[in-house]
C-alpha atoms as a PDB file:
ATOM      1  CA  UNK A   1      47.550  28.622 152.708  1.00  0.00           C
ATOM      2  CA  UNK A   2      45.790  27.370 155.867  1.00  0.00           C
ATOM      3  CA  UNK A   3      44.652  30.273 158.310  1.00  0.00           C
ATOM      4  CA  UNK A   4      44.747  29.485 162.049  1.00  0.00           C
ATOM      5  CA  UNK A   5      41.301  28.963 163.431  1.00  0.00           C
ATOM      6  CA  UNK A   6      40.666  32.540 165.129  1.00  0.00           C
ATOM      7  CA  UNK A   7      40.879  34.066 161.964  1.00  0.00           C
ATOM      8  CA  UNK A   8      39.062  31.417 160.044  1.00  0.00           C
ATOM      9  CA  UNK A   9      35.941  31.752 162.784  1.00  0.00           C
ATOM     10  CA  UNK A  10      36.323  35.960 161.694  1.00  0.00           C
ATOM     11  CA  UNK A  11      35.976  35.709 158.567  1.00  0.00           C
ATOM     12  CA  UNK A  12      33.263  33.113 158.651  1.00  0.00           C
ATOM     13  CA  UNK A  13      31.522  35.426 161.258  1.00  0.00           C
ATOM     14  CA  UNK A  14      31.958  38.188 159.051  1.00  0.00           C
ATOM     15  CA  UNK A  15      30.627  36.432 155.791  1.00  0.00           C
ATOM     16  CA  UNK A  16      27.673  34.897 157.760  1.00  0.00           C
ATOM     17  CA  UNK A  17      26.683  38.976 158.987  1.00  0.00           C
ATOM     18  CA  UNK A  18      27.294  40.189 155.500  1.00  0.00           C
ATOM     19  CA  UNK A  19      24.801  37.568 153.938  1.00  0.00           C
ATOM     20  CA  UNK A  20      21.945  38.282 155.914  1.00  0.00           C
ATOM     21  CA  UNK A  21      19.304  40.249 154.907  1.00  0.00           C
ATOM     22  CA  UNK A  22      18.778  43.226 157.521  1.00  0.00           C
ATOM     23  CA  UNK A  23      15.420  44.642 158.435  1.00  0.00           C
ATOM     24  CA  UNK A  24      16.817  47.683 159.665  1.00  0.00           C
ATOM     25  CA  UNK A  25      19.415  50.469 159.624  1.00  0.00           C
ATOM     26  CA  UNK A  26      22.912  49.515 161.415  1.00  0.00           C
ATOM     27  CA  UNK A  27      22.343  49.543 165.501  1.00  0.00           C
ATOM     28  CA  UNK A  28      23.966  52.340 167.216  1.00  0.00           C
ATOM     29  CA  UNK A  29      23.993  54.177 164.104  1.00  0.00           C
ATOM     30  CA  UNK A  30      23.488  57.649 166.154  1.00  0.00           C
ATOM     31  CA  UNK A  31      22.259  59.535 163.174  1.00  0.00           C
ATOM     32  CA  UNK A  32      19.700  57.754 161.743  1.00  0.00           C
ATOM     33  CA  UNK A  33      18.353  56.846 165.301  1.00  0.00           C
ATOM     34  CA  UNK A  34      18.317  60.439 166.218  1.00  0.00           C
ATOM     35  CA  UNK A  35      16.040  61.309 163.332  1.00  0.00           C
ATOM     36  CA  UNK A  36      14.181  58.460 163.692  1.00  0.00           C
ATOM     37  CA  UNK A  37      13.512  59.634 167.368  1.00  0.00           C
ATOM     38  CA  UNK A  38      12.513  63.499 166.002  1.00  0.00           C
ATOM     39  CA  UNK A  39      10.504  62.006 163.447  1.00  0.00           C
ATOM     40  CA  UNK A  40       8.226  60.144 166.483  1.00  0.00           C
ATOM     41  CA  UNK A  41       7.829  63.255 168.415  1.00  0.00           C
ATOM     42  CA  UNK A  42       7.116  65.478 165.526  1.00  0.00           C
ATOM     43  CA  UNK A  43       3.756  63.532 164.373  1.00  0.00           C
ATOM     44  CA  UNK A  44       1.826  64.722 167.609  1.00  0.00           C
ATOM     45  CA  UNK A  45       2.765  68.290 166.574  1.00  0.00           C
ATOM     46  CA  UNK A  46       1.550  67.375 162.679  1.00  0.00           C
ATOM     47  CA  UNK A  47      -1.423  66.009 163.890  1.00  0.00           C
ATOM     48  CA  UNK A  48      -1.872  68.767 166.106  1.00  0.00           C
ATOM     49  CA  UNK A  49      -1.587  71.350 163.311  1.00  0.00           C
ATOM     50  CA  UNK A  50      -3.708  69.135 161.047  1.00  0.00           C
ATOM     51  CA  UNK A  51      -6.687  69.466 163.106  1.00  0.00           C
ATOM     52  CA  UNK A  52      -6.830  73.360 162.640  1.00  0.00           C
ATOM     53  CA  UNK A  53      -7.357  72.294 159.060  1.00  0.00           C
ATOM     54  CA  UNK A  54     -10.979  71.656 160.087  1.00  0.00           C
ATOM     55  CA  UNK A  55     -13.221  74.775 160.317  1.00  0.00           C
ATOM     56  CA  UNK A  56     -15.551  75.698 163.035  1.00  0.00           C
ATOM     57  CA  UNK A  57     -18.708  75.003 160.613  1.00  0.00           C
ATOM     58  CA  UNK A  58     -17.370  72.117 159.640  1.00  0.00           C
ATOM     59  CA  UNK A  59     -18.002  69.410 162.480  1.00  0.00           C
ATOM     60  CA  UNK A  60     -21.839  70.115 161.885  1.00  0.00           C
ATOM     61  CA  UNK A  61     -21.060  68.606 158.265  1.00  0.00           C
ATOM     62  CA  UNK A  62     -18.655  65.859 158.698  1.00  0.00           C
ATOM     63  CA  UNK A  63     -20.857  63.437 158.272  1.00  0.00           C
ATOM     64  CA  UNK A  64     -22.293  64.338 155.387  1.00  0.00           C
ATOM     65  CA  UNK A  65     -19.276  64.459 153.788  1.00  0.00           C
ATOM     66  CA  UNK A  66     -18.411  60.989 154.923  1.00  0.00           C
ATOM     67  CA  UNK A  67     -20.892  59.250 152.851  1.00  0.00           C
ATOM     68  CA  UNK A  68     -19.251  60.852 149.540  1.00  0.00           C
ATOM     69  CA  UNK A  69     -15.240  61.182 150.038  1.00  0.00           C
ATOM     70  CA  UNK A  70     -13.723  62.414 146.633  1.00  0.00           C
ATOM     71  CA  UNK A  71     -10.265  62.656 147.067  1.00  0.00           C
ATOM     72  CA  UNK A  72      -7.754  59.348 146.802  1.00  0.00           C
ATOM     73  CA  UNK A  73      -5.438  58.727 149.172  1.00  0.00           C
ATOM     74  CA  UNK A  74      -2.824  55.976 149.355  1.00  0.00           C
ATOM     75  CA  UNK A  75      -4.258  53.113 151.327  1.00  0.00           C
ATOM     76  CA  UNK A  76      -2.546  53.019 154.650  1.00  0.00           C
ATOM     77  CA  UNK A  77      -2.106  49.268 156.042  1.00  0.00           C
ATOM     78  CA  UNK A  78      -2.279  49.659 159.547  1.00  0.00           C
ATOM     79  CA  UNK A  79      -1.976  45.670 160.685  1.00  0.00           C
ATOM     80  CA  UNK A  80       0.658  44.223 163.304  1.00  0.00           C
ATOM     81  CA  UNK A  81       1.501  42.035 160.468  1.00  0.00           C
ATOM     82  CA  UNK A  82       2.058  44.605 157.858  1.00  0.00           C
ATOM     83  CA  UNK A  83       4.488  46.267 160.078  1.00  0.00           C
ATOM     84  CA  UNK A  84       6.195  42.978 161.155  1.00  0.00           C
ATOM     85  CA  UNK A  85       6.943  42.072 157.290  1.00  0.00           C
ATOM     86  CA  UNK A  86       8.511  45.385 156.360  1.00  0.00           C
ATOM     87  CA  UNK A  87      12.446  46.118 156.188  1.00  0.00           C
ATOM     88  CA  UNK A  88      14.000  49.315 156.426  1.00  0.00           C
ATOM     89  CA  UNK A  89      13.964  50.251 153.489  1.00  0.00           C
ATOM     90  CA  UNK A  90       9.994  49.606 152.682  1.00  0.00           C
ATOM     91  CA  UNK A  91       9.122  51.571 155.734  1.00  0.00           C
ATOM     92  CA  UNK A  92      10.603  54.776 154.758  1.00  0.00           C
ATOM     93  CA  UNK A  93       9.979  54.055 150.996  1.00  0.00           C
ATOM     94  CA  UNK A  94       6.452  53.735 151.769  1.00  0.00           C
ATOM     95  CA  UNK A  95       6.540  56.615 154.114  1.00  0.00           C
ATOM     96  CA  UNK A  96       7.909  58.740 151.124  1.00  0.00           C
ATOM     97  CA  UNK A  97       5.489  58.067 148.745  1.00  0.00           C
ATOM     98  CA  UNK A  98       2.962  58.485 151.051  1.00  0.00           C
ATOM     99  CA  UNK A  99       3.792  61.932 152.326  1.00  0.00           C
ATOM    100  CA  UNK A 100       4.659  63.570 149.421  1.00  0.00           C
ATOM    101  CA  UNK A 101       0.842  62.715 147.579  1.00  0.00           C
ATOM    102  CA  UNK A 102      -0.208  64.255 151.104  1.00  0.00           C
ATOM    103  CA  UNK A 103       1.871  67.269 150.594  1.00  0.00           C
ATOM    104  CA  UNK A 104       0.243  67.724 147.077  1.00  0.00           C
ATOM    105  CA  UNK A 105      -3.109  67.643 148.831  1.00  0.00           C
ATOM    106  CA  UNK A 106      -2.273  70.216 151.356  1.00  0.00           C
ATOM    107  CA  UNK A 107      -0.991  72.866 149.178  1.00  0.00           C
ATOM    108  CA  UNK A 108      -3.822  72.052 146.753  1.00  0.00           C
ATOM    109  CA  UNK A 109      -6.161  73.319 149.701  1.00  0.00           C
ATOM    110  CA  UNK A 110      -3.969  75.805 150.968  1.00  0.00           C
ATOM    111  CA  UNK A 111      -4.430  77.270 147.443  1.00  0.00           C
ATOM    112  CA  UNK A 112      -7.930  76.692 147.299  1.00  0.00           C
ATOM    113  CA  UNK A 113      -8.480  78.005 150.824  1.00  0.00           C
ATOM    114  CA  UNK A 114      -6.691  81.081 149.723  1.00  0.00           C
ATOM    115  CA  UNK A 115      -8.506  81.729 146.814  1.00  0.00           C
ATOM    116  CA  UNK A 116     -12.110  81.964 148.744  1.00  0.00           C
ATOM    117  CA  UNK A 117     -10.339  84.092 151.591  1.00  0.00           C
ATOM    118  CA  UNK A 118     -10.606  81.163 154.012  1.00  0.00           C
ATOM    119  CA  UNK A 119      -7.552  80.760 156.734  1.00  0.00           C
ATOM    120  CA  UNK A 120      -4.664  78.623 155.491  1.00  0.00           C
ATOM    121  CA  UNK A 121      -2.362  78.840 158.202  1.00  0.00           C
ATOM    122  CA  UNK A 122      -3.049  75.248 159.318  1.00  0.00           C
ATOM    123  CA  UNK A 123      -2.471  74.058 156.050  1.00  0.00           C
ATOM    124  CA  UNK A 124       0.904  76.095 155.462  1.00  0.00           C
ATOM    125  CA  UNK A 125       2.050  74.655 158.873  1.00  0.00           C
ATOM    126  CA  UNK A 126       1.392  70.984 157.932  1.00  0.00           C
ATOM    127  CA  UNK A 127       3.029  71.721 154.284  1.00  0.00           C
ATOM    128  CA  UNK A 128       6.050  72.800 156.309  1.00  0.00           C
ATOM    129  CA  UNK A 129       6.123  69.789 158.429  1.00  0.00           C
ATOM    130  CA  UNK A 130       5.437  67.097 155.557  1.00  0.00           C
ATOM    131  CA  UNK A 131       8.304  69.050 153.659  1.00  0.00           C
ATOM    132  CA  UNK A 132      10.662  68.507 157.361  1.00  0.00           C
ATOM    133  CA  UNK A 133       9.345  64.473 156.975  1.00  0.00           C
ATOM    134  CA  UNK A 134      10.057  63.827 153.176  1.00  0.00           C
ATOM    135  CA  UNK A 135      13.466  65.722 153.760  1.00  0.00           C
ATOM    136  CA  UNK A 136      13.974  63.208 157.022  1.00  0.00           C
ATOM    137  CA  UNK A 137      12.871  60.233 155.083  1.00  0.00           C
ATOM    138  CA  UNK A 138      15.076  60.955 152.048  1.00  0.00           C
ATOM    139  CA  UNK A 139      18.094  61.366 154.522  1.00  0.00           C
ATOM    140  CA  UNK A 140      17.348  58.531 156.207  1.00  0.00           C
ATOM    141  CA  UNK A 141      17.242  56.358 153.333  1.00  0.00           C
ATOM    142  CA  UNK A 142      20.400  57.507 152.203  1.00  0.00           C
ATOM    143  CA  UNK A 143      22.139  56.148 155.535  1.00  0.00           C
ATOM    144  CA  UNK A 144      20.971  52.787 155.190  1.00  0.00           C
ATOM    145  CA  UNK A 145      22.656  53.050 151.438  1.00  0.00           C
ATOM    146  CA  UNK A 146      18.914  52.694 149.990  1.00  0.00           C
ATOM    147  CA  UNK A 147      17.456  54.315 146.976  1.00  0.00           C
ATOM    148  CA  UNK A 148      15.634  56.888 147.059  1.00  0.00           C
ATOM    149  CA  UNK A 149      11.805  56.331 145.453  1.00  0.00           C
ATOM    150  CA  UNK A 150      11.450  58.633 142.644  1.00  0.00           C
ATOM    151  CA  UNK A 151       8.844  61.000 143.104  1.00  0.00           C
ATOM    152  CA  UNK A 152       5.281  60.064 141.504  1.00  0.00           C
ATOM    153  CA  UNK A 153       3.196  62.078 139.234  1.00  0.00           C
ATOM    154  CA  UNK A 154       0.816  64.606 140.854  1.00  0.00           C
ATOM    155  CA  UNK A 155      -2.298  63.378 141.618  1.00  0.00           C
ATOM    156  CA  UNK A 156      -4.957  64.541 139.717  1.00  0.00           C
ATOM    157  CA  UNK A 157      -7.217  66.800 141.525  1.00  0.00           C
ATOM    158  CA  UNK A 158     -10.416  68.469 140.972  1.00  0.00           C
ATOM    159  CA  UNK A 159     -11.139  72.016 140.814  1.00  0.00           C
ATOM    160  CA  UNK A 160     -12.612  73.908 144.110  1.00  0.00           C
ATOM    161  CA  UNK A 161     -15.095  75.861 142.549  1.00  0.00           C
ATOM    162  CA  UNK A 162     -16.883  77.117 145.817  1.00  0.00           C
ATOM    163  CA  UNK A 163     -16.325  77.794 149.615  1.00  0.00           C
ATOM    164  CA  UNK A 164     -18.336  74.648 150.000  1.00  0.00           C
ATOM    165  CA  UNK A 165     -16.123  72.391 148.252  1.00  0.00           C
ATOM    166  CA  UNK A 166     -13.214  73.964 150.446  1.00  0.00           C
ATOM    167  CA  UNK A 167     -14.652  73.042 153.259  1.00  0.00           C
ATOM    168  CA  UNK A 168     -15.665  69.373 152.021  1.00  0.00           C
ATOM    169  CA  UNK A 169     -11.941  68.878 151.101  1.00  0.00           C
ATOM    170  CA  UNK A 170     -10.523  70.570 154.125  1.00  0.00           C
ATOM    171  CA  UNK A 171     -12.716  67.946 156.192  1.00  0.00           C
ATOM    172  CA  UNK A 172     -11.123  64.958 154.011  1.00  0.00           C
ATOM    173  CA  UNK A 173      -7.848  65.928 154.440  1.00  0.00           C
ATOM    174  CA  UNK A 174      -8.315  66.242 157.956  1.00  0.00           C
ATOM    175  CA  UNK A 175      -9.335  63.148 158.366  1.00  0.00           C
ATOM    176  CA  UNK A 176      -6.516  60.928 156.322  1.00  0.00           C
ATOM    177  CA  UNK A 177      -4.205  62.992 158.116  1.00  0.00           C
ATOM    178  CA  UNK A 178      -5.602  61.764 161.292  1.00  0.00           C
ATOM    179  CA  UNK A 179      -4.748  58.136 159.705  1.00  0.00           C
ATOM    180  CA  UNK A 180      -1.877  59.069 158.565  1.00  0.00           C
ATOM    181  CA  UNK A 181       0.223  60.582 161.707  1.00  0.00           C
ATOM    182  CA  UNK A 182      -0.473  57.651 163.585  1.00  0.00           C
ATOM    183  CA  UNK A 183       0.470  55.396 161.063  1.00  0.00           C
ATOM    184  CA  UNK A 184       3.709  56.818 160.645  1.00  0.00           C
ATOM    185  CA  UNK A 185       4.664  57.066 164.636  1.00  0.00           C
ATOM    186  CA  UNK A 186       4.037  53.589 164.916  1.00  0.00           C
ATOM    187  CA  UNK A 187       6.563  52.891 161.866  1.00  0.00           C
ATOM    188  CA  UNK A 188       8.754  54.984 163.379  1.00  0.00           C
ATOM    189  CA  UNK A 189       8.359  53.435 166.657  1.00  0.00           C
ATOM    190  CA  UNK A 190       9.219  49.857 165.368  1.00  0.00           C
ATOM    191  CA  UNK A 191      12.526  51.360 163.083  1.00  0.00           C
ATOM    192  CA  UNK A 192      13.503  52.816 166.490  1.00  0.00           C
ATOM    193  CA  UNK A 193      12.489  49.045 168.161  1.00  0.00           C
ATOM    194  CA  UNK A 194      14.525  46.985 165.192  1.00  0.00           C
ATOM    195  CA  UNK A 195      17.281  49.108 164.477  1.00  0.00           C
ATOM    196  CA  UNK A 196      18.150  50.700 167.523  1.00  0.00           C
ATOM    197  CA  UNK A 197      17.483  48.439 170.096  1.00  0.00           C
ATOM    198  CA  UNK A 198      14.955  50.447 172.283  1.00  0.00           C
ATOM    199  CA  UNK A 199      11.484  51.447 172.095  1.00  0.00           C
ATOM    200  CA  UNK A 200      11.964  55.204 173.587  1.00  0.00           C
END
């Protein structure tokens, strides 16, 4: 049966769409940009929160503790090109992964930092925001029909034996996250760019 050449030019249209591998979520797909635009503003109020993590004494020791870091961290790419390369789905995958070993790592210090009778306020507050970013991510996954990452082991970390070591560990923490919330505005910042066709 020969189709008329409107609907021949559709369905070739809609093949050619269909076979091309999409870097982001859907345009105009309201929900997913909405989050994505909540997730950008949220990391200045993260990062915010994360700097209380720091105590007073501890900027007289930061350097110190720079020459001997003891925690790992996921390594953080932070190129242009890294972000250019990545779909969708690797953004937020990554994103995952990354903030739920940083969740581990706070409420391993918000433990800690309870158990010597330090504050742990700060680090309560940034638990409760990575929890509000792995839920986002996870959602957000799920509307671009992409599989969720399952979740890794926990890391393996050491035991805080003194107030010291709390505050060594507090000042580590501090600092990825300072890495970190920056990192993932700017991924949100080029979803928003890709997939929803602005940059604010």
């Amino acid at each position: 049966m020969i189709c008329d050449l409107t609907s021949c030019l559709l369905h070739l249209l809609l093949l050619y769409i269909l076979t091309q591998p999409s870097q982001c979520a859907p345009a105009h797909d309201g929900v997913f940009c909405n989050a994505l635009k909540s997730a950008f503003n949220q990391m200045d109020t993260m990062r915010k929160t994360s700097e209380q993590l720091r105590h007073p004494m501890q900027d007289e020791l930061v350097e110190v503790f720079l020459e001997a870091q003891l925690l790992r961290f996921p390594v953080i790419s932070t190129t242009a090109a890294h972000f250019d390369s990545l779909k969708a789905e690797e953004c937020l995958s990554q994103l995952y992964l990354h903030t739920l070993a940083l969740k581990a790592h706070v409420d391993w210090i918000k433990e800690a930092s309870e158990n010597f009778s330090f504050p742990y306020q700060a680090a309560r507050d940034t638990s409760v925001h990575l929890l509000w970013l792995t839920n986002l991510v996870s959602t957000s996954l799920a509307q671009i029909n992409a599989v969720v990452p399952p979740s890794p082991p926990p890391p393996l970390l050491p035991t805080v034996s003194s107030p010291f070591e709390v505050l060594r560990y507090s000042v580590e923490i501090s600092r990825y996250l300072e890495v970190f919330c920056p990192w993932a505005k700017r991924l949100f910042h080029h979803l928003r760019r890709t997939a929803c066709g602005r940059q604010r």
